[in-house]
PDB file of N, CA and C in Angstrom:
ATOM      1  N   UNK A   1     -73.070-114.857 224.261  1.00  0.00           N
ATOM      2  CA  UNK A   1     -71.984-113.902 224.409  1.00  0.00           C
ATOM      3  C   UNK A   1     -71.034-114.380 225.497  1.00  0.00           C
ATOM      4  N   UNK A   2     -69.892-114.540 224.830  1.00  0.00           N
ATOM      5  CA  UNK A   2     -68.676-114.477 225.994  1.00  0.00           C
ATOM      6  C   UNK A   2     -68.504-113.888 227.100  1.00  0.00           C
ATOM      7  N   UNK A   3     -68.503-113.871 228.925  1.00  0.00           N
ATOM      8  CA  UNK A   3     -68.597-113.248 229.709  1.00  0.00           C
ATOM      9  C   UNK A   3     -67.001-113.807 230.322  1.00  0.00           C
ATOM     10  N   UNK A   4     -66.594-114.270 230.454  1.00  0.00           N
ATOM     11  CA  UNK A   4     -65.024-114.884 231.236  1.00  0.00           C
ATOM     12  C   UNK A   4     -65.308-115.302 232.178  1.00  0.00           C
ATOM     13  N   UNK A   5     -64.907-115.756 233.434  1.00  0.00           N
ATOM     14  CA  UNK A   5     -65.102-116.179 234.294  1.00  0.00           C
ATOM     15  C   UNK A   5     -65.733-114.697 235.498  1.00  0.00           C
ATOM     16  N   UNK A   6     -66.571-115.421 236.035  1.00  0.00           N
ATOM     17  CA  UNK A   6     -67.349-114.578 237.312  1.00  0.00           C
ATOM     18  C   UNK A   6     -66.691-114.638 238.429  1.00  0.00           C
ATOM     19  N   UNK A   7     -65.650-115.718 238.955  1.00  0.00           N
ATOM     20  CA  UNK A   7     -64.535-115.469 240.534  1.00  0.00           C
ATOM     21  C   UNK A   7     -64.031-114.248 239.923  1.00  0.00           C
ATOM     22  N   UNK A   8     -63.994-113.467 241.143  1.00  0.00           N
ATOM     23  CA  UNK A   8     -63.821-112.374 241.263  1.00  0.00           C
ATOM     24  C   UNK A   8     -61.977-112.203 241.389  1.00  0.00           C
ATOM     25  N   UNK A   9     -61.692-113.559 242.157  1.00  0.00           N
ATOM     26  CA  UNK A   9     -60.113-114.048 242.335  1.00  0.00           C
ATOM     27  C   UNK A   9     -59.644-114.389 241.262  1.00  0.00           C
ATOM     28  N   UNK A  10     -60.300-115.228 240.233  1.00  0.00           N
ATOM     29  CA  UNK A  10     -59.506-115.307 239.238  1.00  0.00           C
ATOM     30  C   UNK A  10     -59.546-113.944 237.987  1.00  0.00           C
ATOM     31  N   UNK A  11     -60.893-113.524 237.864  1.00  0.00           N
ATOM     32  CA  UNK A  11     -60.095-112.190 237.413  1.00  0.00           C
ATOM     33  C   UNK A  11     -59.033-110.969 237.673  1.00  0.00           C
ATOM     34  N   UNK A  12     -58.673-111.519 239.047  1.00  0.00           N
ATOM     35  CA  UNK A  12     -58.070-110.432 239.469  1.00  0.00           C
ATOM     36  C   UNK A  12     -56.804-110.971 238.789  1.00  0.00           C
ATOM     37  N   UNK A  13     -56.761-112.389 239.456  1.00  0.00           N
ATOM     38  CA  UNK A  13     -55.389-113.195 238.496  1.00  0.00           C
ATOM     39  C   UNK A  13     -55.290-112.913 237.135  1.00  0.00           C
ATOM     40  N   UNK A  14     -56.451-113.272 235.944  1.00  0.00           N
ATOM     41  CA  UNK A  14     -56.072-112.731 234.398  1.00  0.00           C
ATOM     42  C   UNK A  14     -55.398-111.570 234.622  1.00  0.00           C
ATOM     43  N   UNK A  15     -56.294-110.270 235.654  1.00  0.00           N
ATOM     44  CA  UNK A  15     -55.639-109.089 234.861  1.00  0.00           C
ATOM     45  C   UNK A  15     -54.579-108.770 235.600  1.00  0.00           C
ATOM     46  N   UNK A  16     -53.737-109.545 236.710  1.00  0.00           N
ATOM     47  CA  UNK A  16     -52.499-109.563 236.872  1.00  0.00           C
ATOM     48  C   UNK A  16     -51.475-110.027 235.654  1.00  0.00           C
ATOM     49  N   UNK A  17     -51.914-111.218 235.321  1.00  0.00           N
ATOM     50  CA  UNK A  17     -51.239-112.036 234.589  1.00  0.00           C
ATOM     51  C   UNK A  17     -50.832-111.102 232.967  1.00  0.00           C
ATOM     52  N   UNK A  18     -52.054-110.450 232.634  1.00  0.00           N
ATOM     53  CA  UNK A  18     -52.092-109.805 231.507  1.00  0.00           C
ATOM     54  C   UNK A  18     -50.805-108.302 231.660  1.00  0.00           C
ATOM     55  N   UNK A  19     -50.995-108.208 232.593  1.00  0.00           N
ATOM     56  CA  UNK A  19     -49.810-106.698 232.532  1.00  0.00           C
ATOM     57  C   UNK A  19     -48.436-107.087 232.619  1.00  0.00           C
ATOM     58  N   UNK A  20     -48.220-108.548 232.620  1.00  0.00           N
ATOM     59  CA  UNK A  20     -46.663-108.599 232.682  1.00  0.00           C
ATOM     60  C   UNK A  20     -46.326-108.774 231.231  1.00  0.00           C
ATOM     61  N   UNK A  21     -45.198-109.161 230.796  1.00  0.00           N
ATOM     62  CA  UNK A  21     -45.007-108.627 229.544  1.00  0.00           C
ATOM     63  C   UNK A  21     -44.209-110.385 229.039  1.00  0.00           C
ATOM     64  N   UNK A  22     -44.143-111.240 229.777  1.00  0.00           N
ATOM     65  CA  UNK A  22     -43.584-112.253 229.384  1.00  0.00           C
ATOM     66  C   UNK A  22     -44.468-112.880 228.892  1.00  0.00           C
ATOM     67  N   UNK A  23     -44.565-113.756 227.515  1.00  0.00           N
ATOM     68  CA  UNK A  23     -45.449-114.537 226.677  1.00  0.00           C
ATOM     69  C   UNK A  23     -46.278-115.420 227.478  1.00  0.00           C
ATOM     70  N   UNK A  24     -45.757-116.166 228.515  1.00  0.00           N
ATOM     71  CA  UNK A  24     -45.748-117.298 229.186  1.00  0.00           C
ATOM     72  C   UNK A  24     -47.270-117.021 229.856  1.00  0.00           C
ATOM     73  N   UNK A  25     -47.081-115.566 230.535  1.00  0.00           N
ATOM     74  CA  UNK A  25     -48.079-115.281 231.503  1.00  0.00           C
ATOM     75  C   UNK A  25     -49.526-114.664 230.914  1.00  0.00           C
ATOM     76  N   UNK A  26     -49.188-114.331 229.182  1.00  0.00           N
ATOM     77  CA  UNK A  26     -50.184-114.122 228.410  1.00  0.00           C
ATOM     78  C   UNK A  26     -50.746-115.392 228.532  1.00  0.00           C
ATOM     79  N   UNK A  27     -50.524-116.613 227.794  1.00  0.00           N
ATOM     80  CA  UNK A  27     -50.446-117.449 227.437  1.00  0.00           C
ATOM     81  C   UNK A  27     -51.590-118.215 229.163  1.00  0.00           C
ATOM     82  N   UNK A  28     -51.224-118.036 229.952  1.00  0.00           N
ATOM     83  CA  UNK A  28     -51.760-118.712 231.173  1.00  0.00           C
ATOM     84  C   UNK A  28     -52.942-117.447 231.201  1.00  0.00           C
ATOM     85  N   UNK A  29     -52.698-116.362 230.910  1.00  0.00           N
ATOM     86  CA  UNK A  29     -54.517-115.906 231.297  1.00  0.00           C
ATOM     87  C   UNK A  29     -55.513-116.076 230.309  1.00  0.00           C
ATOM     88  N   UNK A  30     -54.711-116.644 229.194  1.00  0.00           N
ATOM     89  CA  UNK A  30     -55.272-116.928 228.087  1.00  0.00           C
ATOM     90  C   UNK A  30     -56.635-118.576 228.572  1.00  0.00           C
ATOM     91  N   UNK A  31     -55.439-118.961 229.098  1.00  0.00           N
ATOM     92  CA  UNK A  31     -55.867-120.283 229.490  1.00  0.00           C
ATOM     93  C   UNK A  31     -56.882-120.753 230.511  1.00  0.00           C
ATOM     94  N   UNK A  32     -56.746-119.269 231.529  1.00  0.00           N
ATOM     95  CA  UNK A  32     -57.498-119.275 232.264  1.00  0.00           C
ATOM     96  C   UNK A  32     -59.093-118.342 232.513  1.00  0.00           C
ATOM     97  N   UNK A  33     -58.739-117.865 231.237  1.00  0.00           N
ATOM     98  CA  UNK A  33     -60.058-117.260 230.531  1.00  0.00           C
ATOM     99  C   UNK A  33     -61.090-118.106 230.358  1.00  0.00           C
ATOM    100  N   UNK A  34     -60.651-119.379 229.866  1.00  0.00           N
ATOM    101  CA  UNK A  34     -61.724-120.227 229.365  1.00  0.00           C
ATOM    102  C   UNK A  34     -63.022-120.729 230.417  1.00  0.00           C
ATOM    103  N   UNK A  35     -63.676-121.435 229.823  1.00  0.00           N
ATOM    104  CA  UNK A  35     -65.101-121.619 230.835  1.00  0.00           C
ATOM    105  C   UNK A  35     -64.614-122.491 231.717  1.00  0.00           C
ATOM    106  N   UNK A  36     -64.814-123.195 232.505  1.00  0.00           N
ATOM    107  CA  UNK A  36     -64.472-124.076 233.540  1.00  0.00           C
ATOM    108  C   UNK A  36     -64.510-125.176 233.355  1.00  0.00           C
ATOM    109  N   UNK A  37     -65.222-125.329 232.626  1.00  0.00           N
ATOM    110  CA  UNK A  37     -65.748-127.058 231.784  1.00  0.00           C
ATOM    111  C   UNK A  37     -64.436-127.294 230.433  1.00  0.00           C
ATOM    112  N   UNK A  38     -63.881-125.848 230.048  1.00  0.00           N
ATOM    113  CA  UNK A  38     -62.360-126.050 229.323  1.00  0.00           C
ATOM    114  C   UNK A  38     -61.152-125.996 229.972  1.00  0.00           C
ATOM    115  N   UNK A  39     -60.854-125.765 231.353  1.00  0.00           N
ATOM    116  CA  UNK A  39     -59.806-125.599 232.137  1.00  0.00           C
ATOM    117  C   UNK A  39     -59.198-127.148 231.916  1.00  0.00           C
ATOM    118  N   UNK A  40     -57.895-126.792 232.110  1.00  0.00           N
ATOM    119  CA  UNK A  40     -57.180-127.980 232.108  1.00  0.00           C
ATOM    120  C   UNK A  40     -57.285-128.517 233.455  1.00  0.00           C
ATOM    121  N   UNK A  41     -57.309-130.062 233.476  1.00  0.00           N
ATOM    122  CA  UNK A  41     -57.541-130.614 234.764  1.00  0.00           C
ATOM    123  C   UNK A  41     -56.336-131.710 233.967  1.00  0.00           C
ATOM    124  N   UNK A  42     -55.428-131.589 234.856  1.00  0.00           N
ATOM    125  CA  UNK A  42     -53.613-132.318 235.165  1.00  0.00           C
ATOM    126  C   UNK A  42     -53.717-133.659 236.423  1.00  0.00           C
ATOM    127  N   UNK A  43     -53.611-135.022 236.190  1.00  0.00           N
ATOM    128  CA  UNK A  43     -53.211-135.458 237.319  1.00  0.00           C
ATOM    129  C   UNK A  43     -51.464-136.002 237.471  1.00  0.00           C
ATOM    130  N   UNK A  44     -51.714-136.470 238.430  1.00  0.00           N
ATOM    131  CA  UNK A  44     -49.721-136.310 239.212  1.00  0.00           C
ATOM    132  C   UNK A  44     -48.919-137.323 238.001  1.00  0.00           C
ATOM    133  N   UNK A  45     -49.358-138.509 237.670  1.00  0.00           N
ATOM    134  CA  UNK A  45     -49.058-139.147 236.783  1.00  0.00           C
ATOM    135  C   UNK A  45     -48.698-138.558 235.753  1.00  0.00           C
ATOM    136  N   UNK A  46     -49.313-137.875 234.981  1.00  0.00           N
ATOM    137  CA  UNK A  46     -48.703-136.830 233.729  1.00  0.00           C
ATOM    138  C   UNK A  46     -47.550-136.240 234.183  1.00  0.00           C
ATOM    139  N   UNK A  47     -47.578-135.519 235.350  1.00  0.00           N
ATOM    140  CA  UNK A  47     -46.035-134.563 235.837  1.00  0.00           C
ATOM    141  C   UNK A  47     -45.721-135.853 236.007  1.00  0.00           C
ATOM    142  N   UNK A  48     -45.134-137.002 236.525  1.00  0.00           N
ATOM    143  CA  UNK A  48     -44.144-137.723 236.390  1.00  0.00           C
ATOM    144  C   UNK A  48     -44.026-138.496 235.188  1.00  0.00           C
ATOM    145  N   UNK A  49     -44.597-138.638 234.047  1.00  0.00           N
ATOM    146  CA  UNK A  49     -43.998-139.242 232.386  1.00  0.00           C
ATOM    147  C   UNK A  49     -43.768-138.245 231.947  1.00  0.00           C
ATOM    148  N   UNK A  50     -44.557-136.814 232.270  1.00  0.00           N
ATOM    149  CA  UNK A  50     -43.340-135.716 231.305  1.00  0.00           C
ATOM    150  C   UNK A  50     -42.607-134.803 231.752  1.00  0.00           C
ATOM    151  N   UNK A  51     -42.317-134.956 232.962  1.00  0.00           N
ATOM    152  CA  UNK A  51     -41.438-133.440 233.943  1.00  0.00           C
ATOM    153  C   UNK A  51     -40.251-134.306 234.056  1.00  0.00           C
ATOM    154  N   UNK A  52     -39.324-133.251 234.246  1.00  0.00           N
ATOM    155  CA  UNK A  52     -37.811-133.882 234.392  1.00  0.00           C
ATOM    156  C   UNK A  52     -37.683-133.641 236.238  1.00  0.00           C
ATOM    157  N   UNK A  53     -36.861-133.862 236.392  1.00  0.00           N
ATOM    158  CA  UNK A  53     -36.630-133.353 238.445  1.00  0.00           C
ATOM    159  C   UNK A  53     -36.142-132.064 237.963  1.00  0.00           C
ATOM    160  N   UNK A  54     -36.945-131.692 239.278  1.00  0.00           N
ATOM    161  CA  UNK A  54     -36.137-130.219 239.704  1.00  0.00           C
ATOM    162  C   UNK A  54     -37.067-129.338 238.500  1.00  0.00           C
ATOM    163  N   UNK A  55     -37.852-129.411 237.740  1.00  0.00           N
ATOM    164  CA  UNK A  55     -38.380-128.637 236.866  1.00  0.00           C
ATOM    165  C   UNK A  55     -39.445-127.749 237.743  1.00  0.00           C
ATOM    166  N   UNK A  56     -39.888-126.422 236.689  1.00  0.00           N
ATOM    167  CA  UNK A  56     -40.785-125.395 237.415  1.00  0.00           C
ATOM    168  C   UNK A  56     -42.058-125.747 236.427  1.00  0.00           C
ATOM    169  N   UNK A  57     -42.964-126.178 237.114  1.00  0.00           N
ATOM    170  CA  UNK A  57     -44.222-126.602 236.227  1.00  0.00           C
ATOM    171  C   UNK A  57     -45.454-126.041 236.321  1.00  0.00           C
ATOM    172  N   UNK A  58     -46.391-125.253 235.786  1.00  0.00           N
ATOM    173  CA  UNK A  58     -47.039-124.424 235.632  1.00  0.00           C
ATOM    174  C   UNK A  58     -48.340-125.035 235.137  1.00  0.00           C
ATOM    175  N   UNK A  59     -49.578-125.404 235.866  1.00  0.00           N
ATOM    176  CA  UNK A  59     -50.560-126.240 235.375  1.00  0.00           C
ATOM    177  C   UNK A  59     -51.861-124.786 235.380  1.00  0.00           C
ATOM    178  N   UNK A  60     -52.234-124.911 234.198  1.00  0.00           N
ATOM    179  CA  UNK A  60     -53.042-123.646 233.888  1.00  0.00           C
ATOM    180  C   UNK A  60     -54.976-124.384 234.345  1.00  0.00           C
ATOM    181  N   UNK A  61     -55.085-124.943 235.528  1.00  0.00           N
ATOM    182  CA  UNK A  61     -56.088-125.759 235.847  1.00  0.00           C
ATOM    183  C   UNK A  61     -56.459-126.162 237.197  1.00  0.00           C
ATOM    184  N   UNK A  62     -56.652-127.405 237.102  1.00  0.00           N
ATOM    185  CA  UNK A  62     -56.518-127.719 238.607  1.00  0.00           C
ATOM    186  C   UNK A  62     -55.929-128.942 238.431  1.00  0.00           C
ATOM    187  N   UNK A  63     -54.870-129.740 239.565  1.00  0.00           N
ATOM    188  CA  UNK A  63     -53.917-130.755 239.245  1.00  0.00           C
ATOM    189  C   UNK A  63     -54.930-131.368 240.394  1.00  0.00           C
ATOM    190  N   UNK A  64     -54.918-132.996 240.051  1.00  0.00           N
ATOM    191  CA  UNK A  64     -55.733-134.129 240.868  1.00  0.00           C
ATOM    192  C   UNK A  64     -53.973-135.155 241.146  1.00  0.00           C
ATOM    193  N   UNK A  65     -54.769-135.705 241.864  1.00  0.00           N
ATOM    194  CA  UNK A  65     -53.972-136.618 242.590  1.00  0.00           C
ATOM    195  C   UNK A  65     -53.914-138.437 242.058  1.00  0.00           C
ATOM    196  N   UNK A  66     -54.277-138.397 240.912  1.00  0.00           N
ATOM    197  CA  UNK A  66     -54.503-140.223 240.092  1.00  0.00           C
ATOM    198  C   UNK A  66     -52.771-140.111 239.950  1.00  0.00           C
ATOM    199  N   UNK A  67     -52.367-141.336 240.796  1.00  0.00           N
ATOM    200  CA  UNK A  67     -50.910-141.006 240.131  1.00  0.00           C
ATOM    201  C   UNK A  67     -49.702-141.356 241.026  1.00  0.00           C
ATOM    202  N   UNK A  68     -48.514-141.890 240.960  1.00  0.00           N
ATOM    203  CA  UNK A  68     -47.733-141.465 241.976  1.00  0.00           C
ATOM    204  C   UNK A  68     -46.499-140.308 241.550  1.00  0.00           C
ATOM    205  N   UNK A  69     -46.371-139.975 242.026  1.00  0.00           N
ATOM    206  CA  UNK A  69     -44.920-139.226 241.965  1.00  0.00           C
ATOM    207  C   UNK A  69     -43.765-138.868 242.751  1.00  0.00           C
ATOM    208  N   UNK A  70     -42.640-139.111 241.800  1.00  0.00           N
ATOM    209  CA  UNK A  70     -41.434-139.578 242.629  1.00  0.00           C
ATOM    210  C   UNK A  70     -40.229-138.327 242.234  1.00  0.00           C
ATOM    211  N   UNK A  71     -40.402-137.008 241.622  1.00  0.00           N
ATOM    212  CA  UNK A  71     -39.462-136.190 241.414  1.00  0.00           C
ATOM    213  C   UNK A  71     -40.174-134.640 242.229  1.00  0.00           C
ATOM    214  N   UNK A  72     -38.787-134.331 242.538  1.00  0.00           N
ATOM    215  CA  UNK A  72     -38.566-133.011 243.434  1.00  0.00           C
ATOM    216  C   UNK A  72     -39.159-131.743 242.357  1.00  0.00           C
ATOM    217  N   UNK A  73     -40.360-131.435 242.020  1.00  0.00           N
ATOM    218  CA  UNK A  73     -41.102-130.651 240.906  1.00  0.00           C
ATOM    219  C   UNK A  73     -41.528-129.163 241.834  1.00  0.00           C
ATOM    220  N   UNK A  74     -41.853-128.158 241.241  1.00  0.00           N
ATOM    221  CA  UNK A  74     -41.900-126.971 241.619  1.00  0.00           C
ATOM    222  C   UNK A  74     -43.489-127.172 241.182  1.00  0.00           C
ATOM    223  N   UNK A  75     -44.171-126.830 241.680  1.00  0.00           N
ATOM    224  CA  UNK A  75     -45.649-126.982 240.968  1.00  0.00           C
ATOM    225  C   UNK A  75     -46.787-125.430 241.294  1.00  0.00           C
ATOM    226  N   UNK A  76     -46.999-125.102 240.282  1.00  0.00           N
ATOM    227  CA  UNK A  76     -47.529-123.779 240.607  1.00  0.00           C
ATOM    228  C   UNK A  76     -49.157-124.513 239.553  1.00  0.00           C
ATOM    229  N   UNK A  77     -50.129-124.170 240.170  1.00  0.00           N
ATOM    230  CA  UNK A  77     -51.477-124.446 239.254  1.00  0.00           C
ATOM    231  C   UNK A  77     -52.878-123.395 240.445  1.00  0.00           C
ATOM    232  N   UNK A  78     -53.774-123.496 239.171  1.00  0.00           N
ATOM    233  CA  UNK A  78     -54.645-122.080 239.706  1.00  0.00           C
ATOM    234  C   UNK A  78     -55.422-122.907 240.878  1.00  0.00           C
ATOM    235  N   UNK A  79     -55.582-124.419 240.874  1.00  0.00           N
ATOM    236  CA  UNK A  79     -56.104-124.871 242.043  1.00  0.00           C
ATOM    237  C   UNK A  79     -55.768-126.383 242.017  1.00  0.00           C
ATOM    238  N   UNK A  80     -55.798-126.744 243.240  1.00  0.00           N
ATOM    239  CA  UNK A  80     -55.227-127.862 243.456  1.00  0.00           C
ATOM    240  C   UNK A  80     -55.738-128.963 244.536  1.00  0.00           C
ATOM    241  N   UNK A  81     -55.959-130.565 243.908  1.00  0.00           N
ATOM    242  CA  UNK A  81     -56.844-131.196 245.418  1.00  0.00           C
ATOM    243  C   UNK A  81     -56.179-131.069 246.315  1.00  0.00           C
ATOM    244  N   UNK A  82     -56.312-131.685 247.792  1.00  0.00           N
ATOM    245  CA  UNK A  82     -55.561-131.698 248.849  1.00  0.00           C
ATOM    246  C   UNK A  82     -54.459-132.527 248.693  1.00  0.00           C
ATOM    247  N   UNK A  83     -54.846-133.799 248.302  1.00  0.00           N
ATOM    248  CA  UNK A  83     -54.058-134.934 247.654  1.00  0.00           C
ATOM    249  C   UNK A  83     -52.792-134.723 247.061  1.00  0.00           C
ATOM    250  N   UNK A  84     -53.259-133.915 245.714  1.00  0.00           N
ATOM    251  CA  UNK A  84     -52.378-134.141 245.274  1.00  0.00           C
ATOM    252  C   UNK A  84     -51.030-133.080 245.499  1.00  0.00           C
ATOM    253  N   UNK A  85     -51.846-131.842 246.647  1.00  0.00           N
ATOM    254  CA  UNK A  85     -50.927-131.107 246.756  1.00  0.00           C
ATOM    255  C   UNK A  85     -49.511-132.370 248.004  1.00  0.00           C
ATOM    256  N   UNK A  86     -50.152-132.934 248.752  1.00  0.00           N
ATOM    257  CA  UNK A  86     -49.483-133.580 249.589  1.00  0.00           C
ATOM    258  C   UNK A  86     -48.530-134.479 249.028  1.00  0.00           C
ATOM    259  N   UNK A  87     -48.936-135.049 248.152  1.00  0.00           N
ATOM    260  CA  UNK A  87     -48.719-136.377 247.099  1.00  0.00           C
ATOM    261  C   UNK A  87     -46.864-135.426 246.314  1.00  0.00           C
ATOM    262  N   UNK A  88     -46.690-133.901 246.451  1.00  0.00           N
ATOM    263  CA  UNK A  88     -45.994-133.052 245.353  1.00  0.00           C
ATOM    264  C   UNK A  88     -45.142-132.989 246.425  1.00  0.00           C
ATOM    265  N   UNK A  89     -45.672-132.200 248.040  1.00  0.00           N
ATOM    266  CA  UNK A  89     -44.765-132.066 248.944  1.00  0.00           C
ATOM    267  C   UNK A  89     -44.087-133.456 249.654  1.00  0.00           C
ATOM    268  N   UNK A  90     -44.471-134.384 249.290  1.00  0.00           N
ATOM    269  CA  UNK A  90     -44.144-135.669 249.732  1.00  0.00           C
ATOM    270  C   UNK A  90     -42.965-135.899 249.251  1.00  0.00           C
ATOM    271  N   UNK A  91     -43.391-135.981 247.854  1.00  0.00           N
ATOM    272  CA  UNK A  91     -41.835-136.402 246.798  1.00  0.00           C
ATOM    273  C   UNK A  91     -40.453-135.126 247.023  1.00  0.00           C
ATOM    274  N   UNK A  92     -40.991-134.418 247.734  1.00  0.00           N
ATOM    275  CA  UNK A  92     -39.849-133.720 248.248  1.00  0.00           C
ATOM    276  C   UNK A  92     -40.213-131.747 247.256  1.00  0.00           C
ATOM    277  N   UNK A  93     -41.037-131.833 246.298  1.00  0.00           N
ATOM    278  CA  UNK A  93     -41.512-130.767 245.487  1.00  0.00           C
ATOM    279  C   UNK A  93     -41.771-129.677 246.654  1.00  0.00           C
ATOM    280  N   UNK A  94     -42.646-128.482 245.552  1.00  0.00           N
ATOM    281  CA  UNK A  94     -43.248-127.288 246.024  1.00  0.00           C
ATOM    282  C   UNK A  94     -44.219-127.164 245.724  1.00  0.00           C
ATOM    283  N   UNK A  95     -45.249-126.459 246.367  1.00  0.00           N
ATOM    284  CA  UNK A  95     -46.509-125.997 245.517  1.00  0.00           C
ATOM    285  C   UNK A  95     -46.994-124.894 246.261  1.00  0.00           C
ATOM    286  N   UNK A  96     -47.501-123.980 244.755  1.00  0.00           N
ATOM    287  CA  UNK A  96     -47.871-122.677 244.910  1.00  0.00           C
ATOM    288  C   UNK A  96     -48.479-122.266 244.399  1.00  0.00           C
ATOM    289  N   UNK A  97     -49.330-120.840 244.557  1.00  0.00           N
ATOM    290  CA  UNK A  97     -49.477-120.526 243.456  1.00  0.00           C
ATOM    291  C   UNK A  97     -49.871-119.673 242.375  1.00  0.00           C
ATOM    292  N   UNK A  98     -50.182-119.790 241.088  1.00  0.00           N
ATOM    293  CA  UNK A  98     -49.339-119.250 240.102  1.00  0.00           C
ATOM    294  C   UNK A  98     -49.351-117.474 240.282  1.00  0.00           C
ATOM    295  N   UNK A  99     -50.014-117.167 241.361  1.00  0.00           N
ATOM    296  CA  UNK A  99     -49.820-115.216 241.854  1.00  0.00           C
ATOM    297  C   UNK A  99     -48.036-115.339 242.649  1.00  0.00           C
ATOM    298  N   UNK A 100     -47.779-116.481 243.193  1.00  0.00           N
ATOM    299  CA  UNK A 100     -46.722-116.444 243.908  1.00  0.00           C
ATOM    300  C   UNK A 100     -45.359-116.752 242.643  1.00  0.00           C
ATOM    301  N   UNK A 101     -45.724-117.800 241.892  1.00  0.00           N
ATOM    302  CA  UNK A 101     -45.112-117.775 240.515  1.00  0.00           C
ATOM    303  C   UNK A 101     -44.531-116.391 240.069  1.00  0.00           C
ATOM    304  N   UNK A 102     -45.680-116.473 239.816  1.00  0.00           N
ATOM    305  CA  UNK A 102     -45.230-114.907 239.113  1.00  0.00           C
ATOM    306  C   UNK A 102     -44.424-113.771 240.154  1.00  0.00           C
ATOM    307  N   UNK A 103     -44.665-113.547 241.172  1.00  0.00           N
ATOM    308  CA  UNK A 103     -44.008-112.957 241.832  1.00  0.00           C
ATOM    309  C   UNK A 103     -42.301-113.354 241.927  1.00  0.00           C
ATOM    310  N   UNK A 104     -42.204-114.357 241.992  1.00  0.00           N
ATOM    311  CA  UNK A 104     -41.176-115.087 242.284  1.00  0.00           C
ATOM    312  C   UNK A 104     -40.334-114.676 240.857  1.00  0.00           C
ATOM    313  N   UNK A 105     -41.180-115.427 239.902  1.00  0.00           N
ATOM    314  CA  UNK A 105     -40.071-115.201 238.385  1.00  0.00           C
ATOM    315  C   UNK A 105     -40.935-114.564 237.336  1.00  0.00           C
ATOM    316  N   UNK A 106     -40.406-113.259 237.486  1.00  0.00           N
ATOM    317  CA  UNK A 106     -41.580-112.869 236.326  1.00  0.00           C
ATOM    318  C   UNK A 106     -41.576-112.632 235.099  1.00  0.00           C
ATOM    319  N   UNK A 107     -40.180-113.063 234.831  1.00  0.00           N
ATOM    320  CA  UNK A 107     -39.555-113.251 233.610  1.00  0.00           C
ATOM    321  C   UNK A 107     -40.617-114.570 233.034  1.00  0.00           C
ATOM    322  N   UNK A 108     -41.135-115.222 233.895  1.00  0.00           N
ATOM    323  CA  UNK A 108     -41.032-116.900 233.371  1.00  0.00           C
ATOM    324  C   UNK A 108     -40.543-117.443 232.832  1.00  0.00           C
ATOM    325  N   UNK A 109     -38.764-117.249 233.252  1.00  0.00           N
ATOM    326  CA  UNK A 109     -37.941-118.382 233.038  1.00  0.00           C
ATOM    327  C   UNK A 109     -37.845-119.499 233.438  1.00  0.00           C
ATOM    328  N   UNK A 110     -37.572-120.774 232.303  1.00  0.00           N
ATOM    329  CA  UNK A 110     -37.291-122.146 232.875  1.00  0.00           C
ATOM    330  C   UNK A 110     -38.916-122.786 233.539  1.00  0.00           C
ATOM    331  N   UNK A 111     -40.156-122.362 232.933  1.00  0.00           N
ATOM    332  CA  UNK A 111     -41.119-122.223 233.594  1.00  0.00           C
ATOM    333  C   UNK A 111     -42.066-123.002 232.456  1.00  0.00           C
ATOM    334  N   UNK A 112     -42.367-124.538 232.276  1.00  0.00           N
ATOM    335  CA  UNK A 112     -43.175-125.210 231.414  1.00  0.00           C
ATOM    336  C   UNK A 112     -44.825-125.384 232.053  1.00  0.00           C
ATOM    337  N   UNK A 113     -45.515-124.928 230.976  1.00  0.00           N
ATOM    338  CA  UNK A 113     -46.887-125.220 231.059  1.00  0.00           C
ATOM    339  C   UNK A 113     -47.091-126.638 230.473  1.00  0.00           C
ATOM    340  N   UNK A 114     -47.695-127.647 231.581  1.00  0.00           N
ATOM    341  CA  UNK A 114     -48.275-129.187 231.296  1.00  0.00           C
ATOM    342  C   UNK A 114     -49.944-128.936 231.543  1.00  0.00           C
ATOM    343  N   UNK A 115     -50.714-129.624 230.921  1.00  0.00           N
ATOM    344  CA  UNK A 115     -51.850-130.033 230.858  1.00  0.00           C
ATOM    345  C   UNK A 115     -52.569-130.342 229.754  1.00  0.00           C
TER     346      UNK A 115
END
């Protein structure tokens, strides 16, 4: 039987995520429902062959640090190494996350999910 995840933090996140009404944020508690062994795991290399600069990028996982990266990226993900958070603020980016996301735009406009 299906139980969802047991962090007590990230359920609080699904059932944030679930009361907003934009697809986007369905779509990410959807994602973050899954078992842990299905979470998306993103490294920096992927955001730089498929993010444009200046994009708002939304990693429904945890982002690693294999990689370099060289564009000014907005990076919101449910957890993140140390690395690669440094590796994001280096290239001149942001990182946050995705409770602050949402706060911020809760429309989730202009707001791509990679992983």
């Amino acid at each position: 039987m299906r139980t969802g995840p047991t962090n007590n933090t990230t359920q609080v996140l699904i059932a944030e995520l679930n009361k907003q009404n934009a697809p986007i944020w369905k779509r990410t508690a959807f994602e973050l429902s899954r078992s842990t062994r299905q979470r998306r795991v993103v490294n920096l290399s992927r955001l730089q062959r498929f993010a444009d600069d200046g994009e708002i990028i939304l990693v429904p996982g945890k982002l690693l640090s294999a990689g370099e990266l060289d564009k000014k990226l907005t990076v919101a993900a449910w957890n993140f190494s140390q690395k690669a958070a440094e590796k994001v603020v280096k290239a001149g980016g942001k990182v946050m996350t995705i409770s602050e996301l949402v706060e911020k735009n809760p429309k989730g406009e202009k707001v791509r999910i990679l992983g």
